[in-house]
C-alpha atoms as a PDB file:
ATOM      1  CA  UNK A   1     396.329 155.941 -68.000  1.00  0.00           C
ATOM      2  CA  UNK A   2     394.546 152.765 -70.255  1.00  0.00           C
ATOM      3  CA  UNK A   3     394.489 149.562 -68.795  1.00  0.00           C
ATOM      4  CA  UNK A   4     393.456 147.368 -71.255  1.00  0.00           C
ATOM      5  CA  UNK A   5     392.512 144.270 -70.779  1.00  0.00           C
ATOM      6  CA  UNK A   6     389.238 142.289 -71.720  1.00  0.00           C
ATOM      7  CA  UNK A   7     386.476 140.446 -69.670  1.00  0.00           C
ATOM      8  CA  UNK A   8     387.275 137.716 -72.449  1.00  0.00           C
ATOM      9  CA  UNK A   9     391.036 137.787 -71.088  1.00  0.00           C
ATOM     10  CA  UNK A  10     390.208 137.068 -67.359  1.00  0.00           C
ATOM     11  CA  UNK A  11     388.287 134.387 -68.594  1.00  0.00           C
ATOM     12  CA  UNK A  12     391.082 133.063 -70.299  1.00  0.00           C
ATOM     13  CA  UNK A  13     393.107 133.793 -67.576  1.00  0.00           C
ATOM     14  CA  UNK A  14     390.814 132.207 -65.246  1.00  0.00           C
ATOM     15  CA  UNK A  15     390.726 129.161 -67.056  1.00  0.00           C
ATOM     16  CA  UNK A  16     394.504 128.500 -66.664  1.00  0.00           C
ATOM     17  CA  UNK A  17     394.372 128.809 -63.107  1.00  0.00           C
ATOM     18  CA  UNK A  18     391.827 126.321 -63.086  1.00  0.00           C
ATOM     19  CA  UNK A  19     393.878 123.979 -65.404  1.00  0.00           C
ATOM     20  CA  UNK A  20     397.350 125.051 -63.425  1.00  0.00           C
ATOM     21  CA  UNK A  21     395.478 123.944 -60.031  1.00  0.00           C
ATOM     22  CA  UNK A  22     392.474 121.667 -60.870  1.00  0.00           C
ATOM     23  CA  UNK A  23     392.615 120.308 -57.407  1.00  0.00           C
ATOM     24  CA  UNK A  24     391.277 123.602 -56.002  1.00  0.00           C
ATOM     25  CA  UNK A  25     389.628 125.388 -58.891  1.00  0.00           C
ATOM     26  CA  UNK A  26     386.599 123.615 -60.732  1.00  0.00           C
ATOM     27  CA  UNK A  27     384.736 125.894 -62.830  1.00  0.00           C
ATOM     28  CA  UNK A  28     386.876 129.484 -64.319  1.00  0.00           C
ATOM     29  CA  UNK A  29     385.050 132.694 -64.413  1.00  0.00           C
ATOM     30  CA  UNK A  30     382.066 133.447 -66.704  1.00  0.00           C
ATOM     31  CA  UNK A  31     381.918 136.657 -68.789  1.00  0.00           C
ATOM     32  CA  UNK A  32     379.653 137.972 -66.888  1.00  0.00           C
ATOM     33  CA  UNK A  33     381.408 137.356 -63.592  1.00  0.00           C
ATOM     34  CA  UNK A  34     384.702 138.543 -65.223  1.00  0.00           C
ATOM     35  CA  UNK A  35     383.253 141.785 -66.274  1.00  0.00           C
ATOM     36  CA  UNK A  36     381.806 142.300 -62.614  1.00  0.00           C
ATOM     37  CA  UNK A  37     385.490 141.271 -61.347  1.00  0.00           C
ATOM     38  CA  UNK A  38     387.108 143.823 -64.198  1.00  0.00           C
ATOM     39  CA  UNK A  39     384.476 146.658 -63.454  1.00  0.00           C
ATOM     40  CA  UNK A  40     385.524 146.549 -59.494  1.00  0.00           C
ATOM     41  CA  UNK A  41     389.466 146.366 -60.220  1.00  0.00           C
ATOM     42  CA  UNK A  42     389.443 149.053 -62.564  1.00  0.00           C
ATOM     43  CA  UNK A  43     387.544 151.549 -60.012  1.00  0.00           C
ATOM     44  CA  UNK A  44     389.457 150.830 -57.301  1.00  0.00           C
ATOM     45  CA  UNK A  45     392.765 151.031 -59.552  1.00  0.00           C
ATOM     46  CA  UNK A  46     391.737 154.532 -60.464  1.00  0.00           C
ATOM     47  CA  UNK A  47     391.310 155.322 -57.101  1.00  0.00           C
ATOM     48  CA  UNK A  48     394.721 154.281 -55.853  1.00  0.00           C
ATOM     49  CA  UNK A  49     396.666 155.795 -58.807  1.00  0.00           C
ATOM     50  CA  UNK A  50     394.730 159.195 -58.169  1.00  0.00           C
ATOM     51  CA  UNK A  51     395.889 158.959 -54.539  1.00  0.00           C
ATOM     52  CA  UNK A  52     399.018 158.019 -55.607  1.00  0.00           C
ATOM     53  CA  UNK A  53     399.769 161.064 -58.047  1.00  0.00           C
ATOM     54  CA  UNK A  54     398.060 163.151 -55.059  1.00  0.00           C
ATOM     55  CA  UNK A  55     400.701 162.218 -53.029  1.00  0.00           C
ATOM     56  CA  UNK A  56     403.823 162.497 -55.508  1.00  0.00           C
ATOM     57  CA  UNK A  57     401.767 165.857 -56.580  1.00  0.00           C
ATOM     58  CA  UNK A  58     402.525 167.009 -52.712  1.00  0.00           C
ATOM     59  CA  UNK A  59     406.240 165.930 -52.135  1.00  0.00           C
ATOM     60  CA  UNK A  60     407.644 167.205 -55.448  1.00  0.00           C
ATOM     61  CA  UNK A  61     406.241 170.402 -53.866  1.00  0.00           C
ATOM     62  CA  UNK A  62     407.673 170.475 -50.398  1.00  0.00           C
ATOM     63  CA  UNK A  63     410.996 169.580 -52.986  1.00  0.00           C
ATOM     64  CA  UNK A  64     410.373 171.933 -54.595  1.00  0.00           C
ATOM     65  CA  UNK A  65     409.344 175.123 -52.315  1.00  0.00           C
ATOM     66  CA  UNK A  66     411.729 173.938 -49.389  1.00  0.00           C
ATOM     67  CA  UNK A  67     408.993 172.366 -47.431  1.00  0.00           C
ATOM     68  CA  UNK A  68     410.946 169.906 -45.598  1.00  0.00           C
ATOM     69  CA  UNK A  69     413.527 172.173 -44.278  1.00  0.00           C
ATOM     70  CA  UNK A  70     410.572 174.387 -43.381  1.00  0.00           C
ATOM     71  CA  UNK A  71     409.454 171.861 -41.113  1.00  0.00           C
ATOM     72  CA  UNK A  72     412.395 170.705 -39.909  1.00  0.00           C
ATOM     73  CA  UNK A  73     413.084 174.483 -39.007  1.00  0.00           C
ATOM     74  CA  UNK A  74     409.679 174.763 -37.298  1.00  0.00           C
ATOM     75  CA  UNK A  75     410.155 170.976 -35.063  1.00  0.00           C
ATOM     76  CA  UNK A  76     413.557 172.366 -34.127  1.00  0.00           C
ATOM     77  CA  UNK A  77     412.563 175.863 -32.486  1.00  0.00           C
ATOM     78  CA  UNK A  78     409.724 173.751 -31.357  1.00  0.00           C
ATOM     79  CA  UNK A  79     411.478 171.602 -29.354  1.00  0.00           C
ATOM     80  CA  UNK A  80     414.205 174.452 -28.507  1.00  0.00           C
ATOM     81  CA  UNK A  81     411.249 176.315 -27.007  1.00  0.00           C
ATOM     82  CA  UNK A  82     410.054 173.544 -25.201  1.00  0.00           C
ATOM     83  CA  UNK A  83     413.432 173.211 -23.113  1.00  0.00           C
ATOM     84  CA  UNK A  84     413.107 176.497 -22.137  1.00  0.00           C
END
């Protein structure tokens, strides 16, 4: 996956908010800060959509091999058992 966006955009971006609410914001991001900001999102981004796929990765398995009724199966003679 490509995100693409631009230190130069968040700037831009930045500058809007600061326009849009010019009571709160006084000064937008510099390049500098917006590359910091862009370097940060991006790496935790790629974390999340790794975990993400990781996850869908695991459940399209248990779909797919039966895994849920597996378990199901197991929690029920589990708790059968422990009625006895």
């Amino acid at each position: 996956m490509i995100i693409n966006i631009t230190p130069q955009e968040i700037v831009k971006m930045s500058k809007d908010k600061v326009d849009e609410c010019y009571d709160i914001f006084k000064k937008p991001l510099n390049i500098t800060e917006a590359t910091n900001l862009l370097h940060g999102i991006l790496s935790q981004l790629e974390q999340k959509m790794s975990d993400m796929l990781q996850e869908q990765i695991y459940d399209d398995l248990m779909d797919k091999n039966g895994g849920h009724d597996w378990i199901d199966e197991k929690v029920t003679k589990y708790l059968q058992d422990g009625d006895n």
